[in-house]
N, C-alpha and C. Protein backbone atom coordinates (compact mmCIF):
# COMPACT_ATOMS: atom_id res chain seq x y z
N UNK A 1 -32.11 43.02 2.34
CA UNK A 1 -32.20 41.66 1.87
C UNK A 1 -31.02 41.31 0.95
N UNK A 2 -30.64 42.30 0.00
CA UNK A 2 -30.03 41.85 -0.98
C UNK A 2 -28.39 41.75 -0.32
N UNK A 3 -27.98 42.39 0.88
CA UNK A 3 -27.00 42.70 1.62
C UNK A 3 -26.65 41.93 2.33
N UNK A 4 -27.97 41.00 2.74
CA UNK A 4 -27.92 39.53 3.66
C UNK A 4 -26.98 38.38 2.61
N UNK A 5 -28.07 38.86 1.31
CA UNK A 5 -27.54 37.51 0.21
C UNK A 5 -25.95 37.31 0.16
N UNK A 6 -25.76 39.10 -0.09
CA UNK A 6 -24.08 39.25 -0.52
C UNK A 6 -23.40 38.84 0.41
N UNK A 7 -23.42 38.59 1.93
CA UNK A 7 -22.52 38.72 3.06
C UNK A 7 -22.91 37.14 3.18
N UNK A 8 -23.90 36.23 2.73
CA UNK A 8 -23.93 34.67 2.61
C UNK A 8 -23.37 34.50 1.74
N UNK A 9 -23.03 34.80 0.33
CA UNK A 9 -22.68 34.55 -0.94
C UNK A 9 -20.57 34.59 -0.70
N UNK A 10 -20.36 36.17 0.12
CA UNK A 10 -18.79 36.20 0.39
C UNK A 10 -18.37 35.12 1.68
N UNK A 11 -19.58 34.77 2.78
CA UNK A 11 -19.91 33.89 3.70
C UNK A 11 -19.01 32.43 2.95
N UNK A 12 -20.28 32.06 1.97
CA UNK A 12 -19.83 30.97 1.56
C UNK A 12 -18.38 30.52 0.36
N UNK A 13 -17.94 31.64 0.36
CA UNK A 13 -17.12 32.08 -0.79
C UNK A 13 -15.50 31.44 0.64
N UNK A 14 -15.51 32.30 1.24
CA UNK A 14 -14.39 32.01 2.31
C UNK A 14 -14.47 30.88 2.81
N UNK A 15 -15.56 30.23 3.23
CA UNK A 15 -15.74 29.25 3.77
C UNK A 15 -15.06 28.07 2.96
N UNK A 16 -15.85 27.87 1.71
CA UNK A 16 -15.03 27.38 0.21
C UNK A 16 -13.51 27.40 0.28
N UNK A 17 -12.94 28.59 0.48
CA UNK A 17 -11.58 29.19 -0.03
C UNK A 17 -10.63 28.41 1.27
N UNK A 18 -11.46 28.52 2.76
CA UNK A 18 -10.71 27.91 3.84
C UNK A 18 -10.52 26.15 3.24
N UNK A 19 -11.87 25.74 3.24
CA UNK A 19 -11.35 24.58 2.67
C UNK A 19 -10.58 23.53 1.93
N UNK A 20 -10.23 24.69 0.85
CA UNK A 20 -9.38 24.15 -0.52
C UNK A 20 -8.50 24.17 0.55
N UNK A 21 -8.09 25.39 1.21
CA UNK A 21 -6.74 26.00 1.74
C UNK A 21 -6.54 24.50 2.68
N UNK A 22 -7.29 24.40 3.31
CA UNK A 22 -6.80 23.42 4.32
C UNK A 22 -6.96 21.51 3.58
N UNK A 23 -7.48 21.65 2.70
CA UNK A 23 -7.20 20.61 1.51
C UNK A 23 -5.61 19.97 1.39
N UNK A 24 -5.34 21.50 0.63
CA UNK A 24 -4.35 21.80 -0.20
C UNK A 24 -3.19 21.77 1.24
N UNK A 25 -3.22 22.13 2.55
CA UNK A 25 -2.03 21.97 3.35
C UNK A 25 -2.06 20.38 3.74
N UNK A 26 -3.07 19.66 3.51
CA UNK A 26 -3.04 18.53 4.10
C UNK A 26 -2.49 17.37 3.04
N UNK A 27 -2.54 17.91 1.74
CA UNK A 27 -1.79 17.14 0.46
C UNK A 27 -0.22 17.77 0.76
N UNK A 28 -0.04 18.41 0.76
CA UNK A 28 1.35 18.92 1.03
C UNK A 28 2.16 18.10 2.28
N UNK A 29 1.24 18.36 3.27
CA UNK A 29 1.73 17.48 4.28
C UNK A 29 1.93 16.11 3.93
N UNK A 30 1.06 15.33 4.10
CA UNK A 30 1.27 14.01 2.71
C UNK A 30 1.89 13.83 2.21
N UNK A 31 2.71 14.64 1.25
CA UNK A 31 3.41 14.33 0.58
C UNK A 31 4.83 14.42 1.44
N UNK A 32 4.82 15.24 1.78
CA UNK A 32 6.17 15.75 2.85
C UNK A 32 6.44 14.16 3.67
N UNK A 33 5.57 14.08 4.22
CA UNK A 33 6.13 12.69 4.92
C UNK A 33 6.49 11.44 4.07
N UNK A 34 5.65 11.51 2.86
CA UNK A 34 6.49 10.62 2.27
C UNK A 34 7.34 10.41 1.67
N UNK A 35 7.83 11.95 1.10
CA UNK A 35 9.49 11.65 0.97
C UNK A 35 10.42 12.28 2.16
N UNK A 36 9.93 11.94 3.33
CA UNK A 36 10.76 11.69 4.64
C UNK A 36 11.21 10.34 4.50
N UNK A 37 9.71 9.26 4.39
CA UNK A 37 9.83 8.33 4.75
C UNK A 37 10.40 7.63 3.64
N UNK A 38 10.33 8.00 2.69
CA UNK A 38 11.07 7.61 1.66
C UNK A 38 13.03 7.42 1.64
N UNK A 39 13.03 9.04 1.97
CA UNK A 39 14.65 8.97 2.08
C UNK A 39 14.96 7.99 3.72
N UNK A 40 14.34 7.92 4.50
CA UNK A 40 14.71 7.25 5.76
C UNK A 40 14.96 5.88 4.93
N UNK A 41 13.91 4.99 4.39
CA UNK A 41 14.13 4.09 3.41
C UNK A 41 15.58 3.95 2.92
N UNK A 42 15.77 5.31 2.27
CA UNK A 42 16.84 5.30 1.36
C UNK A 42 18.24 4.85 2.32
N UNK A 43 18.02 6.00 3.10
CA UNK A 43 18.97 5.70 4.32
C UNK A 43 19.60 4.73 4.94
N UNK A 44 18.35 3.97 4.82
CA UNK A 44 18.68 2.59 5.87
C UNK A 44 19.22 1.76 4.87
N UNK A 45 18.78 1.49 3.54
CA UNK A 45 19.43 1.01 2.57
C UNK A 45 20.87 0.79 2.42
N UNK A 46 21.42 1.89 2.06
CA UNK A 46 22.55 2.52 1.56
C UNK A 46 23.35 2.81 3.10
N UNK A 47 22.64 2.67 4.21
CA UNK A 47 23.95 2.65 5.57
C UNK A 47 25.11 1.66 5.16
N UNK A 48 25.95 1.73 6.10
CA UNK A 48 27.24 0.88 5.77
C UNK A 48 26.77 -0.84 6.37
N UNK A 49 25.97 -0.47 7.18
CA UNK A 49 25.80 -2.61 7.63
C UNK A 49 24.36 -3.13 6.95
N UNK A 50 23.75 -2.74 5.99
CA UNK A 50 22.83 -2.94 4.96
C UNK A 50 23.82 -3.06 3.87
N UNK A 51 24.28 -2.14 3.28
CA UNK A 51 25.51 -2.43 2.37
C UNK A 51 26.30 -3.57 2.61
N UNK A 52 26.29 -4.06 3.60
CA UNK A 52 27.25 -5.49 4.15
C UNK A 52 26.18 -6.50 3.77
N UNK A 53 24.92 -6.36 4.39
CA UNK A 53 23.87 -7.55 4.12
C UNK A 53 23.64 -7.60 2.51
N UNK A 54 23.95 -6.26 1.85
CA UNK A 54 23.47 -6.48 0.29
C UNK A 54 24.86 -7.88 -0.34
N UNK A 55 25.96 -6.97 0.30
CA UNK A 55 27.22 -7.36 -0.65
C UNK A 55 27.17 -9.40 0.05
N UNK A 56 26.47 -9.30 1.27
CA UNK A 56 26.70 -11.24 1.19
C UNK A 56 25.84 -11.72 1.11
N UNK A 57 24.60 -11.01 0.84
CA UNK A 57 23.42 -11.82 0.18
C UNK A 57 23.54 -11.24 -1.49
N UNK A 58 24.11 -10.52 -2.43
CA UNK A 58 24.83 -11.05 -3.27
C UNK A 58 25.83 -12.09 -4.01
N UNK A 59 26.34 -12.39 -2.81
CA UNK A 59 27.28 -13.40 -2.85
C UNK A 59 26.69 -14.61 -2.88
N UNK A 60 25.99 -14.59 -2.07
CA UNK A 60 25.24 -16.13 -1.79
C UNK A 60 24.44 -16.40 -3.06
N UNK A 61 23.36 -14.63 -3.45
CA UNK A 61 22.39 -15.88 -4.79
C UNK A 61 23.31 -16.09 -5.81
N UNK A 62 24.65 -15.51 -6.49
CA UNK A 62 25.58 -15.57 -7.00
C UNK A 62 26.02 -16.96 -6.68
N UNK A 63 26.45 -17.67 -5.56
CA UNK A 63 26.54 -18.76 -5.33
C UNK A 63 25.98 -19.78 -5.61
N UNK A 64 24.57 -19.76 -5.65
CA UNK A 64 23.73 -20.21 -5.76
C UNK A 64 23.08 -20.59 -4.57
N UNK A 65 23.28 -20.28 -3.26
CA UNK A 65 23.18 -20.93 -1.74
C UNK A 65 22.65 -19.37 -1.19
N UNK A 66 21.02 -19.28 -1.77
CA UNK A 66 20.55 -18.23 -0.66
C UNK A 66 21.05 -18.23 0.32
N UNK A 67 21.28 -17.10 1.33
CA UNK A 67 20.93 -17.23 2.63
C UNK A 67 20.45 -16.00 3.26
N UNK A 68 20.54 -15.74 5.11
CA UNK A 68 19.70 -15.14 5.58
C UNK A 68 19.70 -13.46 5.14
N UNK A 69 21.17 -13.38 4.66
CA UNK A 69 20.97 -11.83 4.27
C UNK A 69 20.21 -11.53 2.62
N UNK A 70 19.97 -12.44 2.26
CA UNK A 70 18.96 -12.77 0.98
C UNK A 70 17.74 -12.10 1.56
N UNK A 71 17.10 -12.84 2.51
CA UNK A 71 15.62 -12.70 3.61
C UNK A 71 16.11 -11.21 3.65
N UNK A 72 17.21 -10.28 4.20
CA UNK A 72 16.80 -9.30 4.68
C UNK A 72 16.38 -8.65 3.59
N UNK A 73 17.47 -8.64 2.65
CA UNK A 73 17.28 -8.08 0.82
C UNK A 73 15.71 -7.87 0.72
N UNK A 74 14.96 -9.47 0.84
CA UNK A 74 14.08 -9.51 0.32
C UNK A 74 12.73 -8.57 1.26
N UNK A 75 12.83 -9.29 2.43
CA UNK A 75 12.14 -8.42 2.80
C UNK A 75 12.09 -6.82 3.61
N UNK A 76 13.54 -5.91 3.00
CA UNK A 76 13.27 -4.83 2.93
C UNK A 76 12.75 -4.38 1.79
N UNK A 77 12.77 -4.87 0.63
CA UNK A 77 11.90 -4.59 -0.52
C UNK A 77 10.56 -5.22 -0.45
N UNK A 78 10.25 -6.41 -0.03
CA UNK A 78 8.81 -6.92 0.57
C UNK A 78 8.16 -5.79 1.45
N UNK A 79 8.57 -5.28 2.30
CA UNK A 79 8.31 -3.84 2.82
C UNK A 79 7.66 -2.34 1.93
N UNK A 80 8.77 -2.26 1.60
CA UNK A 80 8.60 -1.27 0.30
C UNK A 80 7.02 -1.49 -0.55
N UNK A 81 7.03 -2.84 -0.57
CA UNK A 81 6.19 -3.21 -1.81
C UNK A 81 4.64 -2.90 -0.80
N UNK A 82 4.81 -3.51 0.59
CA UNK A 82 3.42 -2.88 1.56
C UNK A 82 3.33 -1.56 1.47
N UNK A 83 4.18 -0.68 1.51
CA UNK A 83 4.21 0.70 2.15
C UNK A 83 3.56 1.15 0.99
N UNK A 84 3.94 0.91 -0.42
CA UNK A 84 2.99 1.29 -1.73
C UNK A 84 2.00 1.04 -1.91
N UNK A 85 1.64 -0.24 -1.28
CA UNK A 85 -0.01 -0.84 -1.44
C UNK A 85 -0.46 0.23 -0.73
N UNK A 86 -0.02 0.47 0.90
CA UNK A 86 -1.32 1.58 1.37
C UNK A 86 -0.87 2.65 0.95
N UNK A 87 -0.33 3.11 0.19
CA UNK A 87 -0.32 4.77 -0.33
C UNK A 87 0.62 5.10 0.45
N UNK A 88 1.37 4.83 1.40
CA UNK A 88 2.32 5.55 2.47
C UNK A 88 3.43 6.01 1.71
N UNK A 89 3.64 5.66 0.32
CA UNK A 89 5.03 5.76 -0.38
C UNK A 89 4.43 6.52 -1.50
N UNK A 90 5.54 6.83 -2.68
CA UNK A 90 4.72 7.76 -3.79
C UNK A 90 5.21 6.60 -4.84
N UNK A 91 4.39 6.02 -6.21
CA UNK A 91 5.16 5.18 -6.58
C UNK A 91 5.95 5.25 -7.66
N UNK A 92 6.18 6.35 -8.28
CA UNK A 92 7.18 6.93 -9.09
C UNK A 92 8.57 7.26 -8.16
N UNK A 93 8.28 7.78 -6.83
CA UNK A 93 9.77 8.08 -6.49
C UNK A 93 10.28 6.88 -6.08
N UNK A 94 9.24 5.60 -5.25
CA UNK A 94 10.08 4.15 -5.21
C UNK A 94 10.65 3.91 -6.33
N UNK A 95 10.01 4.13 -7.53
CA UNK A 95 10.71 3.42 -8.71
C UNK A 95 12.00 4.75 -9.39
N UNK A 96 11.97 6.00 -9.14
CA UNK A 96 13.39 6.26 -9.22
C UNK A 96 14.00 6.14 -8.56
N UNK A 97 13.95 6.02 -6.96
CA UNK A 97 15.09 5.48 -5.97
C UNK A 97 15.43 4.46 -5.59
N UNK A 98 14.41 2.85 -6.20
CA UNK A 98 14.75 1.85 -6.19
C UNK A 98 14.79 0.68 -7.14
N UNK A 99 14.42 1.18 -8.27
CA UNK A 99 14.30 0.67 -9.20
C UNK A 99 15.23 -0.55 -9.49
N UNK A 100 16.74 0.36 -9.44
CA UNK A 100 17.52 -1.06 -9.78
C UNK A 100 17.59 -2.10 -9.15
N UNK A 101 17.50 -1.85 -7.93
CA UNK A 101 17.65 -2.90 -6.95
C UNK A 101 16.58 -3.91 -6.75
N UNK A 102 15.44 -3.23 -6.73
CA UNK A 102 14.40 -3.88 -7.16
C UNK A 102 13.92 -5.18 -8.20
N UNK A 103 14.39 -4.71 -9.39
CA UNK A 103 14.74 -5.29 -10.41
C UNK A 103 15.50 -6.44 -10.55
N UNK A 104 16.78 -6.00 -9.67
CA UNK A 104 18.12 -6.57 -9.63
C UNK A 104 18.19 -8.17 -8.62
N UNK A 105 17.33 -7.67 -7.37
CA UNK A 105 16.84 -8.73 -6.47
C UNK A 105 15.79 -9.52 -7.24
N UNK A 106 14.99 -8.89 -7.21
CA UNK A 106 13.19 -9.64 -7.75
C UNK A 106 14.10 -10.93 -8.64
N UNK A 107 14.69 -10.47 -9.80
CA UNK A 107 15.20 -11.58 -10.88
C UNK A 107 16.37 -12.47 -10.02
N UNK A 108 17.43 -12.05 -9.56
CA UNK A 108 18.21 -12.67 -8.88
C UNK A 108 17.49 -13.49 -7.66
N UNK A 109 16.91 -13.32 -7.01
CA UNK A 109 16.20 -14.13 -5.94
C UNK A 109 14.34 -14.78 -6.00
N UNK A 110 14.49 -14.67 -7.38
CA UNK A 110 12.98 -14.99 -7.84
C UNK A 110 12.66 -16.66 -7.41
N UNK A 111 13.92 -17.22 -7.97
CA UNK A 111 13.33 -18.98 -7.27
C UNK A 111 13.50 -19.16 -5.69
N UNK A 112 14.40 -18.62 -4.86
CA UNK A 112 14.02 -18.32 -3.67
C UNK A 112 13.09 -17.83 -3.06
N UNK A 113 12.33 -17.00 -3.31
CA UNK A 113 10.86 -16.14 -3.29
C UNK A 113 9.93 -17.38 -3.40
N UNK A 114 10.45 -17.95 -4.72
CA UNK A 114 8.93 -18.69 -5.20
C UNK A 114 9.23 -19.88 -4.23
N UNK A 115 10.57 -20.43 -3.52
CA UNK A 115 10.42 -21.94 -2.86
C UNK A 115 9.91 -21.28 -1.10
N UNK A 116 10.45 -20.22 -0.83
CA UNK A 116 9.78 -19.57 0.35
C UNK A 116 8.58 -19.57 0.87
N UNK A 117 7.69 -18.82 -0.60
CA UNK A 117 5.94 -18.84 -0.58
C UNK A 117 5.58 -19.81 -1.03
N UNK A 118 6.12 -21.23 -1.16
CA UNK A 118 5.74 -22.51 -1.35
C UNK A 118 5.78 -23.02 -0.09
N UNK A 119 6.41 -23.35 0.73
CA UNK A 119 6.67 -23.32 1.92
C UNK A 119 5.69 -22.30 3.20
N UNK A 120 5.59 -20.68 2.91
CA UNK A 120 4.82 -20.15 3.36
C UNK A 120 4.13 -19.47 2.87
N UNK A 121 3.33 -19.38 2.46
CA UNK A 121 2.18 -18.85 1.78
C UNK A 121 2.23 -16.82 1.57
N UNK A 122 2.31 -16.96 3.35
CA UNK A 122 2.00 -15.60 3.80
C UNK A 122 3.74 -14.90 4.13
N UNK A 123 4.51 -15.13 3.42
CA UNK A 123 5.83 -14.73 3.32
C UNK A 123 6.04 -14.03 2.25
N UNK A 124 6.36 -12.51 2.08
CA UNK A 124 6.96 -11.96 1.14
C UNK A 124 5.54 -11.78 0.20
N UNK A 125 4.57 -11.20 0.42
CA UNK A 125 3.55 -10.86 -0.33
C UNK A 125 3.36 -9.61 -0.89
N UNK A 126 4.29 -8.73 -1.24
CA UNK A 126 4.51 -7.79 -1.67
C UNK A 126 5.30 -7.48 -2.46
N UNK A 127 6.10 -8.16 -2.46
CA UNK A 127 7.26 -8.06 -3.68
C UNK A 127 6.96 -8.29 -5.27
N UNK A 128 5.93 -9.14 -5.09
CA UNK A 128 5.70 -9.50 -6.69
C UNK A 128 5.04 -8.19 -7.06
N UNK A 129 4.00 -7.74 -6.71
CA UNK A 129 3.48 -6.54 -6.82
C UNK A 129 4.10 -5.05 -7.03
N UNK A 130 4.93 -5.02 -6.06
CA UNK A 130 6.22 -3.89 -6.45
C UNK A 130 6.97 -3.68 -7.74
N UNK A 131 7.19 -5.30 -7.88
CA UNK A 131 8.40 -5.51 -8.76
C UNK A 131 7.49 -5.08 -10.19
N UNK A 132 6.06 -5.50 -9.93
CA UNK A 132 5.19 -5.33 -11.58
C UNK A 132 4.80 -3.43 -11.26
N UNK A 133 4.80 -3.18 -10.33
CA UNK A 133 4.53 -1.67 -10.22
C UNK A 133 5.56 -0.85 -10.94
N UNK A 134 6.72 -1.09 -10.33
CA UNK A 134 7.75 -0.47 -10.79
C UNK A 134 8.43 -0.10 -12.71
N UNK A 135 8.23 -2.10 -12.65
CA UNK A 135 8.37 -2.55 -14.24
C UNK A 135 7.60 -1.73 -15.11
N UNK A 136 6.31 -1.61 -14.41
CA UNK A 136 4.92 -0.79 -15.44
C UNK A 136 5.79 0.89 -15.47
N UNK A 137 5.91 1.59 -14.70
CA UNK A 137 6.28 2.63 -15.11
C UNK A 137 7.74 2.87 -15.55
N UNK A 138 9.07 1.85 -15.62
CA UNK A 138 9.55 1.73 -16.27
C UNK A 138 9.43 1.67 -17.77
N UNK A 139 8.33 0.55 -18.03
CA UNK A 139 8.37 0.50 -19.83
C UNK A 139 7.60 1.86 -19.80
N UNK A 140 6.71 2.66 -19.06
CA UNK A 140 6.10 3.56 -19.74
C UNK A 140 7.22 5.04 -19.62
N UNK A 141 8.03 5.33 -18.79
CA UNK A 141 9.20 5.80 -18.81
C UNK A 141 9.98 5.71 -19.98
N UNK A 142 10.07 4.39 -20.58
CA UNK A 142 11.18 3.92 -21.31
C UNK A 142 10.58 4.42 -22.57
N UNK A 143 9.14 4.74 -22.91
CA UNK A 143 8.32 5.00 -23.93
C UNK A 143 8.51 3.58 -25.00
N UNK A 144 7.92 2.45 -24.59
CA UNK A 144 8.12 1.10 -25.59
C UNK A 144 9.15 0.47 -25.60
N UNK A 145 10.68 1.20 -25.25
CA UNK A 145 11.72 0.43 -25.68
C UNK A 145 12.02 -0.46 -24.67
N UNK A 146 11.27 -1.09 -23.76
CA UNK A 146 10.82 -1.99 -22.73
C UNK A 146 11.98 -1.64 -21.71
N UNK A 147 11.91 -2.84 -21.06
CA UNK A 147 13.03 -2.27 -19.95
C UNK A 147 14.07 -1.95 -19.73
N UNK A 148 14.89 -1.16 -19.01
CA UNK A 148 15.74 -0.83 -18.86
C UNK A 148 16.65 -1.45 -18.32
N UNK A 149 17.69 -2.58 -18.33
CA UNK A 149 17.57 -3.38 -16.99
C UNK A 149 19.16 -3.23 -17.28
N UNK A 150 20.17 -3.47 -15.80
CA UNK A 150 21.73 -3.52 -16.06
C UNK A 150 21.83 -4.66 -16.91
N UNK A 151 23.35 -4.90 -17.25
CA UNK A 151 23.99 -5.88 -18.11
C UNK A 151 23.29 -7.24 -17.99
N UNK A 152 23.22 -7.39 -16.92
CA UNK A 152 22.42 -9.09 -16.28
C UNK A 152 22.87 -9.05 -15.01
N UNK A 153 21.48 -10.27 -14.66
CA UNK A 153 21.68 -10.60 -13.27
C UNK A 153 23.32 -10.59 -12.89
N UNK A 154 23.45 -11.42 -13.38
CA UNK A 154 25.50 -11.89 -13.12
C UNK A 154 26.11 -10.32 -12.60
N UNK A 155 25.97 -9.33 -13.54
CA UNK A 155 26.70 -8.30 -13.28
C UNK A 155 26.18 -7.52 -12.38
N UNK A 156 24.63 -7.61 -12.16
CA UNK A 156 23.95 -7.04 -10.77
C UNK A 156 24.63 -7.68 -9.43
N UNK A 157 24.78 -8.98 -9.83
CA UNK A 157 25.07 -9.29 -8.16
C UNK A 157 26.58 -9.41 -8.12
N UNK A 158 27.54 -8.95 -9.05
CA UNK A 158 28.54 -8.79 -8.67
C UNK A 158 28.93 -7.82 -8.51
N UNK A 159 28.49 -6.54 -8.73
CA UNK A 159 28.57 -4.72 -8.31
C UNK A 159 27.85 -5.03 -6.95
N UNK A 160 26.80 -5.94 -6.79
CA UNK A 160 26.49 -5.33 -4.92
C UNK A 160 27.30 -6.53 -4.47
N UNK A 161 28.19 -7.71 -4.99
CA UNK A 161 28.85 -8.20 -4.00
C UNK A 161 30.20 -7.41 -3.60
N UNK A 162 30.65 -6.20 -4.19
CA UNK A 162 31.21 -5.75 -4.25
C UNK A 162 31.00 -4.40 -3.06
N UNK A 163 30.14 -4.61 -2.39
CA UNK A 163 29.85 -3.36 -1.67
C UNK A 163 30.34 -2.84 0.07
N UNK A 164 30.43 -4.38 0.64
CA UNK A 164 31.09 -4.09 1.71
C UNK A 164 32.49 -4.01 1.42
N UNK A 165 33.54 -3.81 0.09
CA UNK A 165 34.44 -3.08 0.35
C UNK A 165 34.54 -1.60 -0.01
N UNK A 166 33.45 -1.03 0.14
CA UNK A 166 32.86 0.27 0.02
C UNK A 166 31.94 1.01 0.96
N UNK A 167 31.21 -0.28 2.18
CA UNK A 167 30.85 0.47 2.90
C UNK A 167 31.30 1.11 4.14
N UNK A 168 32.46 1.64 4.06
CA UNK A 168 32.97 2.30 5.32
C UNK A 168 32.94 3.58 4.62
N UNK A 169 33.10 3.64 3.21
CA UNK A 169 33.30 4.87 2.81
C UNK A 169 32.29 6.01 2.92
């Protein structure tokens, strides 16, 4: 009897131990894909004809005359900002790998955003959310000394209008 107990007791002991185990490979996995999908992100970003859409939709909110490479700006970070809502992203590494830009757009293209989703409601519904995700673990990063942000808009969008003579490099 007492031999039955022990061989249910090590029974349920492994059984336990498989589980964590296969827990624990399935968080790993998880995570693995999302900083795949993360750097693919990054990737597509930082290619040389994204770098072209940054540097003339810089130009333009700099101008003051959004235009369509604004939309892409916006909604590859409108993207970003979904992929965090469902968990598909991690949201500390969006906010160290995109932080500035993030930042840098959200403020630079904020009255465009807002005359867009005046116009369409269901346009760009993620971005505001990102942009306060990010901000939040910034000031708590920053420990109080609030945000971190470049020189100003002005000088944000003139370092990325500056980028398609850099993206071949």
């Amino acid at each position: 009897m007492q031999l039955t107990i022990t061989i249910a007791i090590i029974s349920a002991l492994a059984a336990l131990a498989a589980g964590v185990g296969a827990l624990w490979q399935a968080y790993l996995l998880r995570f693995s894909l999302k900083v795949q999908a993360l750097f693919a992100l990054d990737q597509k970003f930082n290619a040389p004809q994204f770098r072209r859409i940054r540097a003339a939709a810089a130009r333009s909110l700099r101008d003051g005359r959004p235009a369509l490479d604004v939309d892409e700006v916006i909604g590859f970070l409108d993207t970003l900002g979904l992929l965090l809502k469902r968990r598909t992203l991690d949201k500390e590494m969006v906010w160290h790998m995109f932080f500035y830009w993030i930042h840098g757009y959200s403020n630079a293209a904020r009255d465009h955003v807002e005359a867009e989703r005046r116009k369409n409601p269901l346009v760009w519904n993620y971005i505001g959310r990102l942009y306060e995700t990010v901000t939040t673990i910034e000031n708590k990063k920053s420990k109080g000394l609030g945000v971190v942000t470049q020189e100003g808009t002005a000088s944000f969008l003139d370092d990325e209008a500056k980028l398609d003579d850099t993206a071949s490099h």
